[in-house]
N, C-alpha and C. Protein backbone atom coordinates (compact mmCIF):
# COMPACT_ATOMS: atom_id res chain seq x y z
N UNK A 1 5.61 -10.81 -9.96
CA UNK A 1 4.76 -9.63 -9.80
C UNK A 1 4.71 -9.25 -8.33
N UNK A 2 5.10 -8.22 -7.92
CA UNK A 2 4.85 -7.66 -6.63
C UNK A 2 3.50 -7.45 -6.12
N UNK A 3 3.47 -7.74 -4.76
CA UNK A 3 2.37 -7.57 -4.07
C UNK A 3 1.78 -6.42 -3.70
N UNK A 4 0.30 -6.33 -3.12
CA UNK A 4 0.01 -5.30 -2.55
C UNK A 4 0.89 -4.83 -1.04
N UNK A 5 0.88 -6.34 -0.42
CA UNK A 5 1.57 -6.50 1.01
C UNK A 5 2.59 -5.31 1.19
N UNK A 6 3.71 -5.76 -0.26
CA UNK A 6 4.98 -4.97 -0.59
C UNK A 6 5.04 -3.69 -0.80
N UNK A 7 3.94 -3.31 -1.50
CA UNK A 7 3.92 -1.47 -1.17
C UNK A 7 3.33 -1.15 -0.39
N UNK A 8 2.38 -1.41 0.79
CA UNK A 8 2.47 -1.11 1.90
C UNK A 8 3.30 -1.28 2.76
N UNK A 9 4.78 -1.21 2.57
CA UNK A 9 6.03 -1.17 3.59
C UNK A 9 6.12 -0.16 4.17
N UNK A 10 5.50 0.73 3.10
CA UNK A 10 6.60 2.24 3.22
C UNK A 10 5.29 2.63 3.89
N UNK A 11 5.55 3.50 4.93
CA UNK A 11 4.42 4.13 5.74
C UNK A 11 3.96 5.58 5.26
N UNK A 12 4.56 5.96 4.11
CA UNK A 12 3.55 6.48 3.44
C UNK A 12 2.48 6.49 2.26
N UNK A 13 2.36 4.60 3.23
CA UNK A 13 0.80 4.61 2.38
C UNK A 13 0.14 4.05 2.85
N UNK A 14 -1.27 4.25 3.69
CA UNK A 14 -2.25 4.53 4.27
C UNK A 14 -3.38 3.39 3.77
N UNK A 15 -3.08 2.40 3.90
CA UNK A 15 -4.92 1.43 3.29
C UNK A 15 -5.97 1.75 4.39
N UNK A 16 -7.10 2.51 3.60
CA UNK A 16 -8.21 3.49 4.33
C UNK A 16 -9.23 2.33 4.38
N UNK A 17 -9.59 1.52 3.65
CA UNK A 17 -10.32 0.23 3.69
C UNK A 17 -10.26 -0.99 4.19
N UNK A 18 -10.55 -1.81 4.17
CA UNK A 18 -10.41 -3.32 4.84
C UNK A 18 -9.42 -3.69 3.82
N UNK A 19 -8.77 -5.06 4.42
CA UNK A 19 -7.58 -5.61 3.70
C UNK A 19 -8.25 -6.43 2.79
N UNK A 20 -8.70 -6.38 1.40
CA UNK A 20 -9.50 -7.16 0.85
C UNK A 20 -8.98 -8.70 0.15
N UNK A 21 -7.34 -8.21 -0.16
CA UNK A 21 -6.73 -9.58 -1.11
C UNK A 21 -5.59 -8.88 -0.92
N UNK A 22 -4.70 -9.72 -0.81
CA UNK A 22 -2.90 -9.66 -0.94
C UNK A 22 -2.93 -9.57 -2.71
N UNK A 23 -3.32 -8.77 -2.92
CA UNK A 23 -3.39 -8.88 -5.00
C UNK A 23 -1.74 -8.62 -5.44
N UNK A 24 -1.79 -9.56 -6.47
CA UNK A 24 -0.53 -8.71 -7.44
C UNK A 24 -0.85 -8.05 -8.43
N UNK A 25 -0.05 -7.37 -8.30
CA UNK A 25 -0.40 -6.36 -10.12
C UNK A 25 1.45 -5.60 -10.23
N UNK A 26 0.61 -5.50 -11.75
CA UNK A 26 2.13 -6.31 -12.78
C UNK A 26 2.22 -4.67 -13.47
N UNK A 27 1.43 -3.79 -13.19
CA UNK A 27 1.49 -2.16 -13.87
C UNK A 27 1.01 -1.32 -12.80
N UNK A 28 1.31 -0.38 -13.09
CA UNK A 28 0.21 0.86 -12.67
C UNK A 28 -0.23 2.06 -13.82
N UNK A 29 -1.39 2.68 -13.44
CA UNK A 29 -2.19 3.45 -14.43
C UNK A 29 -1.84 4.87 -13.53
N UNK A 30 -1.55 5.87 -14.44
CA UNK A 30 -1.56 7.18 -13.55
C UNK A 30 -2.36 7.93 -14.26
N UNK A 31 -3.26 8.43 -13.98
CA UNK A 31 -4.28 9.47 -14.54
C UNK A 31 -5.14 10.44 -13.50
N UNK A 32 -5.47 11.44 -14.05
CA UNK A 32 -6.40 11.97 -13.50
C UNK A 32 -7.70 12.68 -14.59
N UNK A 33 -7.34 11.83 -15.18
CA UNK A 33 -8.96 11.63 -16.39
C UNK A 33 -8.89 10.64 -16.55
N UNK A 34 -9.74 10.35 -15.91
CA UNK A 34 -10.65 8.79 -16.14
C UNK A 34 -11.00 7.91 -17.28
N UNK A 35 -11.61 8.98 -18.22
CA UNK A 35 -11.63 8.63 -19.65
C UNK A 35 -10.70 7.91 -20.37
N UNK A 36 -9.28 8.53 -19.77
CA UNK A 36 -8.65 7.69 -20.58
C UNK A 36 -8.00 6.36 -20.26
N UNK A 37 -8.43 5.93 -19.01
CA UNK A 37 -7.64 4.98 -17.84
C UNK A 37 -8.82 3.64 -18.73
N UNK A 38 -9.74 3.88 -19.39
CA UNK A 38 -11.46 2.43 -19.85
C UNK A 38 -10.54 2.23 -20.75
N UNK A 39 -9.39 2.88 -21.99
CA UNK A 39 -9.01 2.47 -23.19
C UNK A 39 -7.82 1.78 -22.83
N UNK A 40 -7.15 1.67 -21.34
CA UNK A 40 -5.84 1.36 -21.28
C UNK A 40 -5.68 0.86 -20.06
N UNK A 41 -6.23 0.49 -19.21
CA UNK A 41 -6.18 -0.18 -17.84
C UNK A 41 -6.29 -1.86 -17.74
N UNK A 42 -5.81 -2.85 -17.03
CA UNK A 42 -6.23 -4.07 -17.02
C UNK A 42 -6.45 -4.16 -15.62
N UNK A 43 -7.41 -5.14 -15.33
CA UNK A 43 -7.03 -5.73 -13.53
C UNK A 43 -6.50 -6.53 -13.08
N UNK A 44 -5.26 -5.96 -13.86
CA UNK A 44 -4.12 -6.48 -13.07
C UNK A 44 -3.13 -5.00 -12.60
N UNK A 45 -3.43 -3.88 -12.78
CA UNK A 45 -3.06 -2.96 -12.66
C UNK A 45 -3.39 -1.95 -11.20
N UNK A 46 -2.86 -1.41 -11.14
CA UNK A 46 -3.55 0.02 -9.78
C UNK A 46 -3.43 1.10 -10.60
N UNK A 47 -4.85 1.49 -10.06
CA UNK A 47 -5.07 3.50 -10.76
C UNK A 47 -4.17 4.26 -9.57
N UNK A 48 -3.51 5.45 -9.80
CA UNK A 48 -2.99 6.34 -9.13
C UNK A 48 -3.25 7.33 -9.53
N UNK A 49 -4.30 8.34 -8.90
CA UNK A 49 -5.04 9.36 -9.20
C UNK A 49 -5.47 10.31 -7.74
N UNK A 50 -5.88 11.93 -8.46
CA UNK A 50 -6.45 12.56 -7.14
C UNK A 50 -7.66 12.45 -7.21
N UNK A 51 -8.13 11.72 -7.96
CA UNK A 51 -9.92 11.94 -8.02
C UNK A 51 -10.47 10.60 -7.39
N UNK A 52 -10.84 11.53 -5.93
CA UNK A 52 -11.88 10.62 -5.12
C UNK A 52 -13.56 10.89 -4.71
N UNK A 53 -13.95 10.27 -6.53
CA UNK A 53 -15.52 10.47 -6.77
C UNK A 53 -15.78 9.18 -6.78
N UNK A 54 -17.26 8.91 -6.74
CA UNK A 54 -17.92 8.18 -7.14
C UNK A 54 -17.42 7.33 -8.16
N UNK A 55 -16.77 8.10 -9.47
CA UNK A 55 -16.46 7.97 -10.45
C UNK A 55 -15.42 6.84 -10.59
N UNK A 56 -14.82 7.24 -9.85
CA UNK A 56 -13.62 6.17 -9.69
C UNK A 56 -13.80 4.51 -9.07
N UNK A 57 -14.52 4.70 -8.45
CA UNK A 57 -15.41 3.49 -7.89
C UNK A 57 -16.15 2.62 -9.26
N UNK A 58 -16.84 3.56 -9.76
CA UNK A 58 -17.48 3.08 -11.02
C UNK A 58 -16.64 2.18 -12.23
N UNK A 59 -15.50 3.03 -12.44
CA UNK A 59 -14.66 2.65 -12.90
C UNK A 59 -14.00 1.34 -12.74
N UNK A 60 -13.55 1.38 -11.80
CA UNK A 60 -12.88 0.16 -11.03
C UNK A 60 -13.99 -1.45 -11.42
N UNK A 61 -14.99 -1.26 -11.11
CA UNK A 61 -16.50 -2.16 -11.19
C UNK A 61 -16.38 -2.32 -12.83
N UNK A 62 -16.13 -1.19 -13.88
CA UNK A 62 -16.48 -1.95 -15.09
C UNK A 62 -14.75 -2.46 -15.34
N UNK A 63 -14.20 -2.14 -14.78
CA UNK A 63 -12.62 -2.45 -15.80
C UNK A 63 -11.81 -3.79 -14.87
N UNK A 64 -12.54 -3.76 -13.40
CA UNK A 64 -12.39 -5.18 -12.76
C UNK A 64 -10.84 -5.14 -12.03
N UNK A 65 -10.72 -3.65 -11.90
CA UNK A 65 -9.18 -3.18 -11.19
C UNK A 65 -9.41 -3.44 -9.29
N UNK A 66 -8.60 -3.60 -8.78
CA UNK A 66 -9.06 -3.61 -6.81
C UNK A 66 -8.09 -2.77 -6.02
N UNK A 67 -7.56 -2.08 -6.89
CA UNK A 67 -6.63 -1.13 -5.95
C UNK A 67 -6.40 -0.10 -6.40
N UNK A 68 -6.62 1.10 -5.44
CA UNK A 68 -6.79 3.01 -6.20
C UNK A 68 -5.61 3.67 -5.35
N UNK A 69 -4.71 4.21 -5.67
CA UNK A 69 -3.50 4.69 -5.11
C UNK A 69 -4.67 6.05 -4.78
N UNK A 70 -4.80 6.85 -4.19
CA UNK A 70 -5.19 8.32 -3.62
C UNK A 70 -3.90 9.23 -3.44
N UNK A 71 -3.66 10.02 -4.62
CA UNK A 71 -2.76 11.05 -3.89
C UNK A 71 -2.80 12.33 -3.31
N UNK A 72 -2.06 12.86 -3.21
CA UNK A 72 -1.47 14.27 -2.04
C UNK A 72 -3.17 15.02 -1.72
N UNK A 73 -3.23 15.44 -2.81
CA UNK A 73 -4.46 16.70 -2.40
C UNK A 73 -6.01 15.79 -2.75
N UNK A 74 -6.28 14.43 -2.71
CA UNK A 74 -7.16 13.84 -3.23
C UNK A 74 -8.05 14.13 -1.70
N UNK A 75 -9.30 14.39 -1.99
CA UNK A 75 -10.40 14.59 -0.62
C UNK A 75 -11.28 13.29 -0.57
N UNK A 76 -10.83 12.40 0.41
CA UNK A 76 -11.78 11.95 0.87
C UNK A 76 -12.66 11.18 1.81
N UNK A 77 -14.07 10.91 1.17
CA UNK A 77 -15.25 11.00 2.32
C UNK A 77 -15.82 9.71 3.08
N UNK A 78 -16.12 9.92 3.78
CA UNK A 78 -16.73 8.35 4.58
C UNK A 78 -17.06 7.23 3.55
N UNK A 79 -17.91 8.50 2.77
CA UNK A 79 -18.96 7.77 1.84
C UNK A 79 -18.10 6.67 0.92
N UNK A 80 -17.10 7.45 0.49
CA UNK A 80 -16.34 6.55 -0.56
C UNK A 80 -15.44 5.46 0.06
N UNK A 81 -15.44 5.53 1.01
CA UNK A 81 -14.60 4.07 1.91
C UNK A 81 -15.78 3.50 1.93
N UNK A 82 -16.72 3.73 2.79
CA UNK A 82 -17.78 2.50 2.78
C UNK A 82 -18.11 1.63 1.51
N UNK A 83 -18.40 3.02 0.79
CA UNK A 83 -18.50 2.06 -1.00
C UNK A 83 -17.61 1.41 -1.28
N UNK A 84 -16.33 1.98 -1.05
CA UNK A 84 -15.33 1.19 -1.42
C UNK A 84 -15.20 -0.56 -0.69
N UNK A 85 -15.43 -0.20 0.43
CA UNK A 85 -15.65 -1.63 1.24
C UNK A 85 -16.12 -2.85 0.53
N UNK A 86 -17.76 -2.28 0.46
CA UNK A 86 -18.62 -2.88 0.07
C UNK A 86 -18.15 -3.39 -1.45
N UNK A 87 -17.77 -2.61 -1.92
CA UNK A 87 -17.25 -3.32 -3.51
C UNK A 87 -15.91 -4.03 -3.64
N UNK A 88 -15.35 -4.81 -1.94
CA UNK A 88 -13.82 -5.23 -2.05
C UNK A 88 -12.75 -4.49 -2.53
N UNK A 89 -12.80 -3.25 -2.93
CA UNK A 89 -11.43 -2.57 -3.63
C UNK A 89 -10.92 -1.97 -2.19
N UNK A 90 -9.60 -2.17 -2.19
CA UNK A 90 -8.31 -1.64 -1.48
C UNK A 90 -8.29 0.13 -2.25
N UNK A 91 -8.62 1.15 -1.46
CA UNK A 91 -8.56 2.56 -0.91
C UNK A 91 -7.15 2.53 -0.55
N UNK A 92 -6.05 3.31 -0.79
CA UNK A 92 -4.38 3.64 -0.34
C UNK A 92 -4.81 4.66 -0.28
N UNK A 93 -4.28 5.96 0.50
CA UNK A 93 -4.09 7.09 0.53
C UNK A 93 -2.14 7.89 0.64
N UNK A 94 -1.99 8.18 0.17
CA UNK A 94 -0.58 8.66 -0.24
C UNK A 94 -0.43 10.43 0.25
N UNK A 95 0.96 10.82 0.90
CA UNK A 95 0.75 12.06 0.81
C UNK A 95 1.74 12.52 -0.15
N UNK A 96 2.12 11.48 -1.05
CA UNK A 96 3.13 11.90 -2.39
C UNK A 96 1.97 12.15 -3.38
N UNK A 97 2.73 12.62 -4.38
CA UNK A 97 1.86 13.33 -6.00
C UNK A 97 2.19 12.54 -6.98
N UNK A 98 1.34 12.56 -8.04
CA UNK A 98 1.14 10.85 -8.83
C UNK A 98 2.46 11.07 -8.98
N UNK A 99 3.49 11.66 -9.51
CA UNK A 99 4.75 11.46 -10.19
C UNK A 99 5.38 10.96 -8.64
N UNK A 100 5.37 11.10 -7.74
CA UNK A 100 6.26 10.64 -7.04
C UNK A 100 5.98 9.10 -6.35
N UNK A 101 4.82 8.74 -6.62
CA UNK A 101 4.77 8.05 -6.40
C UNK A 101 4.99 6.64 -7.12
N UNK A 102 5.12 7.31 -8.42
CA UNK A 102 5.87 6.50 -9.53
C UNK A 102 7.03 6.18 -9.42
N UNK A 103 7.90 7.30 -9.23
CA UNK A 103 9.38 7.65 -8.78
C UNK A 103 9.56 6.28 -7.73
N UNK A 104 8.93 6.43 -6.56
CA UNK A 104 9.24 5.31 -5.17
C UNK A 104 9.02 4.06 -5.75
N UNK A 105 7.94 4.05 -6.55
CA UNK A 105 8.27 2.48 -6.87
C UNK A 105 8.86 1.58 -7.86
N UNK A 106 9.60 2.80 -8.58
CA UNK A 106 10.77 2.39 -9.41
C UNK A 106 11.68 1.86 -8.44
N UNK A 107 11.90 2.95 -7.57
CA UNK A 107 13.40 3.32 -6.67
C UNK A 107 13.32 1.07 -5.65
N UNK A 108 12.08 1.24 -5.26
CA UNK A 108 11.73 -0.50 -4.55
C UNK A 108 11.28 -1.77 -5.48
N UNK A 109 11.50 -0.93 -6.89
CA UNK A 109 11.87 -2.20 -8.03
C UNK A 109 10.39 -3.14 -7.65
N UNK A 110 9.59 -2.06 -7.95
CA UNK A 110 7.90 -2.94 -7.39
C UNK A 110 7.11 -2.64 -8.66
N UNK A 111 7.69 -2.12 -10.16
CA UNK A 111 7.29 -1.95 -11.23
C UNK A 111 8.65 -2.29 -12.11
């Protein structure tokens, strides 16, 4: 299972938070409805999404995930790094779009 370490090679991706765990995870989740990420996510996985709410934070806390890919046009605020801190999850920020960022980590055989 590839590391977090390992997709932070590529310098376009940004950990906005403290380094919380060298985690592995063995999938990734791409959504940008949330709803459907509670019926199909494990934590062993990373969400890759533009939605940087509250929501996503929440999420993460019931489904026990520690790493949120942020892509291209995702906004965000102090507020949600600090939270994020405080709750150990690893914040990435990306200036690729969920599909491409799927694409790259086929291409580095990290899925």
């Amino acid at each position: 299972m590839p590391r977090l370490t390992e997709l932070l090679r590529n310098p376009n991706y940004a950990l906005l938070t403290e380094f919380h765990a060298d985690t592995h995870f063995d999938d990734i989740y791409v959504t940008d409805l949330l709803s459907t990420a509670i019926k199909h996510m494990k934590p062993s996985h990373i969400l890759i999404t533009m939605i940087s709410s509250q929501s996503v934070l929440s999420l993460s806390q019931m489904l026990d995930f520690k790493t949120i890919i942020l892509t291209k046009d995702a906004v965000i605020t102090d507020k949600l790094i600090k939270d994020a801190n405080e709750l150990g999850l690893n914040i990435i920020k990306t200036s690729y779009l969920n599909h491409e960022v799927v694409i790259e980590l086929c291409r580095r055989h990290l899925l």
